[in-house]
PDB file of N, CA and C in Angstrom:
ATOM      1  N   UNK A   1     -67.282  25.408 -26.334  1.00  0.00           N
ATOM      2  CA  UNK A   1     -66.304  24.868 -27.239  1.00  0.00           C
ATOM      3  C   UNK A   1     -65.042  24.573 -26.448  1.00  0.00           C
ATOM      4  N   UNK A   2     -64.517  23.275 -26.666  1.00  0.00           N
ATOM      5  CA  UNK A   2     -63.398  23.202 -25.907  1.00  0.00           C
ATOM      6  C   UNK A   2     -62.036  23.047 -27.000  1.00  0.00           C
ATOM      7  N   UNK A   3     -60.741  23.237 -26.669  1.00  0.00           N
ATOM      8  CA  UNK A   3     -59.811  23.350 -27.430  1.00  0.00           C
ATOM      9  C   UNK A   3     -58.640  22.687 -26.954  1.00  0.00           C
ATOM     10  N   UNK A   4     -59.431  21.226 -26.281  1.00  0.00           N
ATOM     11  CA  UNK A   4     -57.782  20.320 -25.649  1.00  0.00           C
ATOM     12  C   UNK A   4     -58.957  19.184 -25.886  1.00  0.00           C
ATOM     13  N   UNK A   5     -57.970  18.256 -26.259  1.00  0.00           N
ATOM     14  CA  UNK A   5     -58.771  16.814 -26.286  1.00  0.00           C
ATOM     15  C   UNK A   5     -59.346  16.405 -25.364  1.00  0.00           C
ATOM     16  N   UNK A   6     -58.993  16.624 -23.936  1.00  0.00           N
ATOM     17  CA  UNK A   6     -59.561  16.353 -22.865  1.00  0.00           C
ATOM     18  C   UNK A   6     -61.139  16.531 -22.762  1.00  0.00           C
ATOM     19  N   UNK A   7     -61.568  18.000 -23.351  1.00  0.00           N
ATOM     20  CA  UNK A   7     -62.445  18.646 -23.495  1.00  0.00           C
ATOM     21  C   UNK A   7     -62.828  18.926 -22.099  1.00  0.00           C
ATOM     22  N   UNK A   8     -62.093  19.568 -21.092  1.00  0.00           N
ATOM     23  CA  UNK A   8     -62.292  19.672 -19.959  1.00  0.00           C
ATOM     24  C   UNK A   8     -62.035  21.766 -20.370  1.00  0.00           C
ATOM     25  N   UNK A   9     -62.907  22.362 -19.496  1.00  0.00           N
ATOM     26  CA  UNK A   9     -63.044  23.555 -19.517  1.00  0.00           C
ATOM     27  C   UNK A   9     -61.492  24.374 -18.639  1.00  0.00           C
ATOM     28  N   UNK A  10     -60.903  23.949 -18.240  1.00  0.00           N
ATOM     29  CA  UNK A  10     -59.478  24.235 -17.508  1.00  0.00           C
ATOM     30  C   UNK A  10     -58.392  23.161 -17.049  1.00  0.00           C
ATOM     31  N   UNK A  11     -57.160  23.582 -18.131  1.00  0.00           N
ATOM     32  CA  UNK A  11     -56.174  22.847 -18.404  1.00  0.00           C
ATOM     33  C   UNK A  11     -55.653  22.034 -16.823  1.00  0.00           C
ATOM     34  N   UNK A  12     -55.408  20.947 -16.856  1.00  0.00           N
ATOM     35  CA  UNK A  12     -55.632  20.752 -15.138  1.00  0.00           C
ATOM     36  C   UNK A  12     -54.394  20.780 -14.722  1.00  0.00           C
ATOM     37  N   UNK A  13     -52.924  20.679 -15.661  1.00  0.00           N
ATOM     38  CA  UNK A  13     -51.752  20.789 -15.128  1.00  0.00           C
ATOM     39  C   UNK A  13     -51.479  22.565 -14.662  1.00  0.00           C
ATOM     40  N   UNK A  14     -51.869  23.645 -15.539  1.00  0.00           N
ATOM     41  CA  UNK A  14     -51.672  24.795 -15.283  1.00  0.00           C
ATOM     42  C   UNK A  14     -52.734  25.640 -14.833  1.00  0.00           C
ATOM     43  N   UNK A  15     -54.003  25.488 -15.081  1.00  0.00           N
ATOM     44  CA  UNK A  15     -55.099  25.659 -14.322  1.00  0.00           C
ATOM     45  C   UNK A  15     -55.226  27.191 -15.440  1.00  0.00           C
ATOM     46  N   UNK A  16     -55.216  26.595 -16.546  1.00  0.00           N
ATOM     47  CA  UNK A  16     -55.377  27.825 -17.566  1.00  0.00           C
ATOM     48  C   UNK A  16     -56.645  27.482 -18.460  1.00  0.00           C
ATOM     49  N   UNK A  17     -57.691  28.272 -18.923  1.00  0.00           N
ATOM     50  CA  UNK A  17     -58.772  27.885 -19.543  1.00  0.00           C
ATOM     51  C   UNK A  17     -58.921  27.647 -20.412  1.00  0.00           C
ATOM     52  N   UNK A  18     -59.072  27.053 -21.288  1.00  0.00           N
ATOM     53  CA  UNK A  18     -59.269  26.078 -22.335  1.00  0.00           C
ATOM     54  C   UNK A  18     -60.426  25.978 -23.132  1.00  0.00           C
ATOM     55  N   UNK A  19     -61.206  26.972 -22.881  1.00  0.00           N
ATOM     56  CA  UNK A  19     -62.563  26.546 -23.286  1.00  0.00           C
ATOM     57  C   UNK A  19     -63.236  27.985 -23.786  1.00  0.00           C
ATOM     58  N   UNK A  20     -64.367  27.979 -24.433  1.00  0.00           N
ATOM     59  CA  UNK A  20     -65.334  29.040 -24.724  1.00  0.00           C
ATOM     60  C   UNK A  20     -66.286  29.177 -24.618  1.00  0.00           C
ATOM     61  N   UNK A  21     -67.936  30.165 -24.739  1.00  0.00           N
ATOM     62  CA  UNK A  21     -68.937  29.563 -24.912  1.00  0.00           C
ATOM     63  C   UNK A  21     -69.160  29.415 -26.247  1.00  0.00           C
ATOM     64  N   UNK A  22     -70.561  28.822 -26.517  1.00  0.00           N
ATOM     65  CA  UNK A  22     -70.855  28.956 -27.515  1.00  0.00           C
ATOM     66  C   UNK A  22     -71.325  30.208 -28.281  1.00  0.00           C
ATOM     67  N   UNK A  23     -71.005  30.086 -29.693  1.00  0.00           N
ATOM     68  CA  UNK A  23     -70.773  31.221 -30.504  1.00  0.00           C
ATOM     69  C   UNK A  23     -71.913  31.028 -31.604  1.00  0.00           C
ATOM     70  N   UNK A  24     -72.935  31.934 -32.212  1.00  0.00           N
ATOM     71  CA  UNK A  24     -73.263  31.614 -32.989  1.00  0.00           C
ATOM     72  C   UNK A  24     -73.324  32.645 -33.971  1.00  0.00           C
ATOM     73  N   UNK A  25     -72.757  31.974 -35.214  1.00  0.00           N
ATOM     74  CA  UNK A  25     -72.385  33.515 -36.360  1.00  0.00           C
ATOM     75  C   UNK A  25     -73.335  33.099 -37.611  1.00  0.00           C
ATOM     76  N   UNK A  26     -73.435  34.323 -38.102  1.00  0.00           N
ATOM     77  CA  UNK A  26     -74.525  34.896 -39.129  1.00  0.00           C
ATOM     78  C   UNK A  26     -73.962  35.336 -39.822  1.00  0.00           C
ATOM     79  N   UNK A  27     -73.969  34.218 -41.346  1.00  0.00           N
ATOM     80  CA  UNK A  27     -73.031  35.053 -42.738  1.00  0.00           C
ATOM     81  C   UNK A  27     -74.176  35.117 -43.450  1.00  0.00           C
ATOM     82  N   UNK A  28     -73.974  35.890 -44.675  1.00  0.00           N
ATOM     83  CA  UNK A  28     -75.038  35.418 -45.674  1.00  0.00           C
ATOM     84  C   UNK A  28     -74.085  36.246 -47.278  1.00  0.00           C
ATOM     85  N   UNK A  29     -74.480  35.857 -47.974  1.00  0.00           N
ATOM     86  CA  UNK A  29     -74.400  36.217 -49.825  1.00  0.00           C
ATOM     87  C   UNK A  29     -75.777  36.538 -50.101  1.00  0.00           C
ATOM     88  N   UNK A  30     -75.750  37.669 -51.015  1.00  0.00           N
ATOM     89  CA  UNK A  30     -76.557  38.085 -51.759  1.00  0.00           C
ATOM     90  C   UNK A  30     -76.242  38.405 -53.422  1.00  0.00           C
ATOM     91  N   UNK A  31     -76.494  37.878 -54.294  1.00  0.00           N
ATOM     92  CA  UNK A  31     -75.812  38.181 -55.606  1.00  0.00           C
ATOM     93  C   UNK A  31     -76.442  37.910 -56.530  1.00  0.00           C
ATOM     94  N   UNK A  32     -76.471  38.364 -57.787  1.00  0.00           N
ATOM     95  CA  UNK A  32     -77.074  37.982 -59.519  1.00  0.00           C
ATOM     96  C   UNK A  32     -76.003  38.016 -60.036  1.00  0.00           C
ATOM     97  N   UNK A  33     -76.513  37.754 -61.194  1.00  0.00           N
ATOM     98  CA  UNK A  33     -75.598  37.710 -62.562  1.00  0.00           C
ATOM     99  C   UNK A  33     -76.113  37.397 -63.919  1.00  0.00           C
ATOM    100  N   UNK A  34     -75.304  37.736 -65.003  1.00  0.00           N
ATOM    101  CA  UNK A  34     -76.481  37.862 -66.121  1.00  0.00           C
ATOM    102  C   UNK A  34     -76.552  36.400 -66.675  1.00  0.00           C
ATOM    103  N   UNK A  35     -77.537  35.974 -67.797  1.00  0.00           N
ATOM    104  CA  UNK A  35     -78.201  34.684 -68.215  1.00  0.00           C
ATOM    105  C   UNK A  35     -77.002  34.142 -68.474  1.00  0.00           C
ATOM    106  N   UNK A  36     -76.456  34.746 -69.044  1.00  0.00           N
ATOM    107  CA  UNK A  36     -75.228  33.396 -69.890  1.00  0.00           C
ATOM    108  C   UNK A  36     -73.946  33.767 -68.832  1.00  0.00           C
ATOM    109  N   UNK A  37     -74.488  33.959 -67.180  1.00  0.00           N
ATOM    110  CA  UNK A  37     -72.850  33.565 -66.517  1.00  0.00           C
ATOM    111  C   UNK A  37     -71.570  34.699 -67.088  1.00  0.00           C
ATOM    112  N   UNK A  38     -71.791  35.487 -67.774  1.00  0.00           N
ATOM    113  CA  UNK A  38     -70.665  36.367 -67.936  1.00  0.00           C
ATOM    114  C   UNK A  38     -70.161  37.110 -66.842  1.00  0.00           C
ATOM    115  N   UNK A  39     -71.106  37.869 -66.366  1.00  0.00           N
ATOM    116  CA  UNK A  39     -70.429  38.422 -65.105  1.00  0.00           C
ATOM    117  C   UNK A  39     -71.647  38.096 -63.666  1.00  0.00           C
ATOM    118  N   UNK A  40     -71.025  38.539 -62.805  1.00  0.00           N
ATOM    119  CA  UNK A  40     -71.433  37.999 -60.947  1.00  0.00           C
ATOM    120  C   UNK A  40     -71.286  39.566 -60.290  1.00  0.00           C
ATOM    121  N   UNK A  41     -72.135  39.439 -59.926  1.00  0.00           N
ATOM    122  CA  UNK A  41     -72.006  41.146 -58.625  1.00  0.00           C
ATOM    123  C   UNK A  41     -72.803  39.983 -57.370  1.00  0.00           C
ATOM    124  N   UNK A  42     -71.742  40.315 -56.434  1.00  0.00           N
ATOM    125  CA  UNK A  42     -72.182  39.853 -54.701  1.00  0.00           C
ATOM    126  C   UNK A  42     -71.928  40.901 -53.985  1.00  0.00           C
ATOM    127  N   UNK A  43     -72.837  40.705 -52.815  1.00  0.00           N
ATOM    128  CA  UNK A  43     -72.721  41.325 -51.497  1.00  0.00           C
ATOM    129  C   UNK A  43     -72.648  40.079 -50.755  1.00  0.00           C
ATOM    130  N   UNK A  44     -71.568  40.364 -49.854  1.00  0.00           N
ATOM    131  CA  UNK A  44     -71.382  39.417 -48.844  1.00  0.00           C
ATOM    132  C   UNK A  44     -71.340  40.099 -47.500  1.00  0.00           C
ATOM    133  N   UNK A  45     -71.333  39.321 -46.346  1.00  0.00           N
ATOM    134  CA  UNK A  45     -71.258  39.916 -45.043  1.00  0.00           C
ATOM    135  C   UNK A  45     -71.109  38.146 -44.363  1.00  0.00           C
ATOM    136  N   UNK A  46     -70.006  38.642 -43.007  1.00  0.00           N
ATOM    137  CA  UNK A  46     -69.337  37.156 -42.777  1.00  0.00           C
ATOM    138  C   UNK A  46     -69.153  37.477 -40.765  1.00  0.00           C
ATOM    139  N   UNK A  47     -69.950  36.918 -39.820  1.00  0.00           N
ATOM    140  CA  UNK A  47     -69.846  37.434 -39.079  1.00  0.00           C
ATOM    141  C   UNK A  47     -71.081  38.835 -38.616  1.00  0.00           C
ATOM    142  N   UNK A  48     -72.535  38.671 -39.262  1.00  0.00           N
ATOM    143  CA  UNK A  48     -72.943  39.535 -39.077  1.00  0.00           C
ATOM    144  C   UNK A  48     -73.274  40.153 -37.719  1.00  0.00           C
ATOM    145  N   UNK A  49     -73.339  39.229 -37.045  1.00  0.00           N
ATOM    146  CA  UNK A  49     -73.797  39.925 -35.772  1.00  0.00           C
ATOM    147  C   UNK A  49     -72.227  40.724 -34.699  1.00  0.00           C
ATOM    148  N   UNK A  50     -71.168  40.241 -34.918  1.00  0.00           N
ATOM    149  CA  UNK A  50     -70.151  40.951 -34.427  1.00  0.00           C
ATOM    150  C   UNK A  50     -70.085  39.972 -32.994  1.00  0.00           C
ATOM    151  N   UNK A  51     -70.433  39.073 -33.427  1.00  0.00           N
ATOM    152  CA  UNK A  51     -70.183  37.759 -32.558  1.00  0.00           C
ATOM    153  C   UNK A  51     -68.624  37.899 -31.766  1.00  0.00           C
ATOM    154  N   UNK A  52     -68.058  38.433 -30.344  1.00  0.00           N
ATOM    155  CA  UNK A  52     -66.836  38.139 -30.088  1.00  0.00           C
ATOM    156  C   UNK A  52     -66.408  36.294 -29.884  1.00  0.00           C
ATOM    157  N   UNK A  53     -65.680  35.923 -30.260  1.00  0.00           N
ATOM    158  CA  UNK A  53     -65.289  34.092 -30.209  1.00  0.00           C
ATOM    159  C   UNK A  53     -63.905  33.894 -30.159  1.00  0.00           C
ATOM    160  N   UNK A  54     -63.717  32.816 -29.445  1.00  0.00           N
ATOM    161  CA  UNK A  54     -62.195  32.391 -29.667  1.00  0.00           C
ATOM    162  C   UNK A  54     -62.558  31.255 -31.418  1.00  0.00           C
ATOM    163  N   UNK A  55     -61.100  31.056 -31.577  1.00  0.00           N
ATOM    164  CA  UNK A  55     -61.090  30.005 -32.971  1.00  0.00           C
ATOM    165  C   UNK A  55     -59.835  28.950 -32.054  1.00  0.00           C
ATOM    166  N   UNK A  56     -59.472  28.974 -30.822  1.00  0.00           N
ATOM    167  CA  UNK A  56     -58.320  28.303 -30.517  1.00  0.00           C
ATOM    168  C   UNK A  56     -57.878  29.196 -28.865  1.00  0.00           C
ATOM    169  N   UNK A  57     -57.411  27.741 -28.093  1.00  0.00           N
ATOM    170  CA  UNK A  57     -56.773  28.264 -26.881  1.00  0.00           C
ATOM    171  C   UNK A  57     -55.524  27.645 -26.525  1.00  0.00           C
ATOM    172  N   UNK A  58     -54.502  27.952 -25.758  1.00  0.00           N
ATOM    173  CA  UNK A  58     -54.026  27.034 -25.147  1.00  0.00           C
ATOM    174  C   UNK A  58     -52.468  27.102 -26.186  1.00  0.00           C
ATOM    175  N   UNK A  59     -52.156  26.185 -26.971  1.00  0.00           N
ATOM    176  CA  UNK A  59     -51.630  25.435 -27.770  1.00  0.00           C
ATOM    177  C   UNK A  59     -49.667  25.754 -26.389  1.00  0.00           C
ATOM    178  N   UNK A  60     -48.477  25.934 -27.336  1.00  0.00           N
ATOM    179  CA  UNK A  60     -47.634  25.820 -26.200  1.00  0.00           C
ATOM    180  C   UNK A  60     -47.458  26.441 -25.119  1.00  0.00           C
ATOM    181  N   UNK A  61     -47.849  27.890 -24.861  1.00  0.00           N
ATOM    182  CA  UNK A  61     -47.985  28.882 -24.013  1.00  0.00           C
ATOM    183  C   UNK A  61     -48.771  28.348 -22.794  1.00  0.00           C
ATOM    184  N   UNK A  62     -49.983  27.206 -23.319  1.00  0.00           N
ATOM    185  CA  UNK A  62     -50.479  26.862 -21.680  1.00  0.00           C
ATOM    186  C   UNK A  62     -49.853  25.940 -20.852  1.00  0.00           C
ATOM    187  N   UNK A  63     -48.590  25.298 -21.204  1.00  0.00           N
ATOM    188  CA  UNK A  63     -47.649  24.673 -20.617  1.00  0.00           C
ATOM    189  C   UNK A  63     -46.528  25.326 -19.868  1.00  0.00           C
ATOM    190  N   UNK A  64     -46.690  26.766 -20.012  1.00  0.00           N
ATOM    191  CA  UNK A  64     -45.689  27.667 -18.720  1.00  0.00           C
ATOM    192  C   UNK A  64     -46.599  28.430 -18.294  1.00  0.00           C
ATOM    193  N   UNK A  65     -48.128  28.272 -18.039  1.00  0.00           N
ATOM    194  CA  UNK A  65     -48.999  28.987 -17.950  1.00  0.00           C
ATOM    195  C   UNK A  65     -49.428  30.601 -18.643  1.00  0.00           C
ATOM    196  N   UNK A  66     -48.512  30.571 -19.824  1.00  0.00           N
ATOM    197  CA  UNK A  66     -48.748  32.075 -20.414  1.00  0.00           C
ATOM    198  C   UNK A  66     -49.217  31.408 -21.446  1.00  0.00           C
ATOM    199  N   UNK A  67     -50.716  30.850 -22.046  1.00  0.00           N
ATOM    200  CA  UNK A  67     -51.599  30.568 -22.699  1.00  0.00           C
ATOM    201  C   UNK A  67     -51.946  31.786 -23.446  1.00  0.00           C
ATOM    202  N   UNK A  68     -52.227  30.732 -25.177  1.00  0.00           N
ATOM    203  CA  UNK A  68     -52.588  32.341 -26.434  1.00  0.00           C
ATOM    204  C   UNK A  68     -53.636  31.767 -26.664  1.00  0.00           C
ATOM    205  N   UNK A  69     -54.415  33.140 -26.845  1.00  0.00           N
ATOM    206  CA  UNK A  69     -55.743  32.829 -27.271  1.00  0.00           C
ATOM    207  C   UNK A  69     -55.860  33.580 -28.870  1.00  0.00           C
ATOM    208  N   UNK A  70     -56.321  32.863 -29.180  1.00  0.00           N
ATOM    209  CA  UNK A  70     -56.940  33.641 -30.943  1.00  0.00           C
ATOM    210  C   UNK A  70     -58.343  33.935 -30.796  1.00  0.00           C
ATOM    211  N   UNK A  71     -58.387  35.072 -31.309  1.00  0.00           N
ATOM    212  CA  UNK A  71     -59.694  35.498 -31.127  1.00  0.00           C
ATOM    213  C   UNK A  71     -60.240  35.656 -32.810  1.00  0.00           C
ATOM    214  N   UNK A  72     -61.815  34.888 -33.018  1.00  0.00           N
ATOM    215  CA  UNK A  72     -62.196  34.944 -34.293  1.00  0.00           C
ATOM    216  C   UNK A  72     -62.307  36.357 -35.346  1.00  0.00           C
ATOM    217  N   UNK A  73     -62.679  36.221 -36.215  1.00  0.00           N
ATOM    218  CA  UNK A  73     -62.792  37.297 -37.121  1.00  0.00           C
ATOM    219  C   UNK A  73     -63.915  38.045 -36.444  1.00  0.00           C
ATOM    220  N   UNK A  74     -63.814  39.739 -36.685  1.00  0.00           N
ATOM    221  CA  UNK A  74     -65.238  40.480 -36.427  1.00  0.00           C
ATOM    222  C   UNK A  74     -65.759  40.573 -37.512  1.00  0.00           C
ATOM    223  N   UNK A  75     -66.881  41.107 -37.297  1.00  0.00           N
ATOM    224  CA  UNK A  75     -67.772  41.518 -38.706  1.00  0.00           C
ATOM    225  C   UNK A  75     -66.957  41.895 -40.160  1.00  0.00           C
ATOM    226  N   UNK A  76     -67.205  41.543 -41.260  1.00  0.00           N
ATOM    227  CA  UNK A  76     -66.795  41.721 -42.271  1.00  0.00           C
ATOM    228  C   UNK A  76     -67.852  41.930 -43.424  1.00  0.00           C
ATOM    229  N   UNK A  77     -67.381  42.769 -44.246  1.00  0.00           N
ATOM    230  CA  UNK A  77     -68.833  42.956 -45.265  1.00  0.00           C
ATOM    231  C   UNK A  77     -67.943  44.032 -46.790  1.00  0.00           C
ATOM    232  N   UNK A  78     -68.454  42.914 -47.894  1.00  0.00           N
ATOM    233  CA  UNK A  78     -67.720  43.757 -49.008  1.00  0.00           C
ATOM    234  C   UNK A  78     -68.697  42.947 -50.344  1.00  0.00           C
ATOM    235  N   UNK A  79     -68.018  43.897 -51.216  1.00  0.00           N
ATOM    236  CA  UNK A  79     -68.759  43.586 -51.941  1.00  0.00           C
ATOM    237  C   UNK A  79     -67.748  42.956 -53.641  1.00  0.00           C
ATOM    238  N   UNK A  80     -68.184  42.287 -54.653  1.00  0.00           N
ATOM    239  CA  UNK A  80     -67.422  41.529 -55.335  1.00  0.00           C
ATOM    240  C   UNK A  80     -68.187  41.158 -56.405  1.00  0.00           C
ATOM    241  N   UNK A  81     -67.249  41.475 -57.495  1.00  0.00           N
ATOM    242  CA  UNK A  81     -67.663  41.715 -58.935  1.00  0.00           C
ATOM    243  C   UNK A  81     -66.230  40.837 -59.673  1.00  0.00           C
ATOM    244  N   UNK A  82     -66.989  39.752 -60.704  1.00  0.00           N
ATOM    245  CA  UNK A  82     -66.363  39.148 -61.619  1.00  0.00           C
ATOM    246  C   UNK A  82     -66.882  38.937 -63.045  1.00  0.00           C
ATOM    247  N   UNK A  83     -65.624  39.113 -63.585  1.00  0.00           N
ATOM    248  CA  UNK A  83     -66.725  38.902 -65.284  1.00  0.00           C
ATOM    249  C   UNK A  83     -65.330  37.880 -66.091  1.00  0.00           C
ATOM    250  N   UNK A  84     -66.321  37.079 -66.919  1.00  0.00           N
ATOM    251  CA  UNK A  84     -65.508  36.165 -67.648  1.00  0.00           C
ATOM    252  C   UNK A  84     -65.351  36.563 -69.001  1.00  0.00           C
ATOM    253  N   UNK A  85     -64.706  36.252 -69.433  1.00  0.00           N
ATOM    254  CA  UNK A  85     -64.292  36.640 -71.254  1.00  0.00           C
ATOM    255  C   UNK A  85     -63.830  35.600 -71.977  1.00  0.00           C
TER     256      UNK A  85
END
């Protein structure tokens, strides 16, 4: 994954990296609910495998060479209940 339009793996004015590998993440939902839609019970999980990833590199920091990196969400998992009236 690259994160400069260039799409070059290292920024070439500061020689700062720019790039990631590839990431591959595993969400899933599991849920019912009763016939007439009144209420919803889910299990969710977002990130199952605990995938480490950037979401972004670079942005003004790689122009004095002190480049920020964001690093993606880790594993997440909850569960979620709605009811209508």
């Amino acid at each position: 994954m690259f994160f400069d339009v260039t799409n070059q793996p290292v920024e070439p004015l500061s020689g700062v990296r720019l790039s990631d590998e590839p990431a591959t993440l595993v969400n899933f939902t599991l849920g019912m609910a009763d016939a007439n839609d009144s209420w919803r019970l889910e299990l969710f999980a977002e990130n199952l495998g605990n995938e480490k990833y950037l979401i972004d590199a670079g942005n003004t920091g790689a122009t004095v060479g002190i480049p920020t990196y964001i690093a993606g969400a880790p594993r997440f998992w909850g569960v979620s209940y709605s009811q209508r009236f």
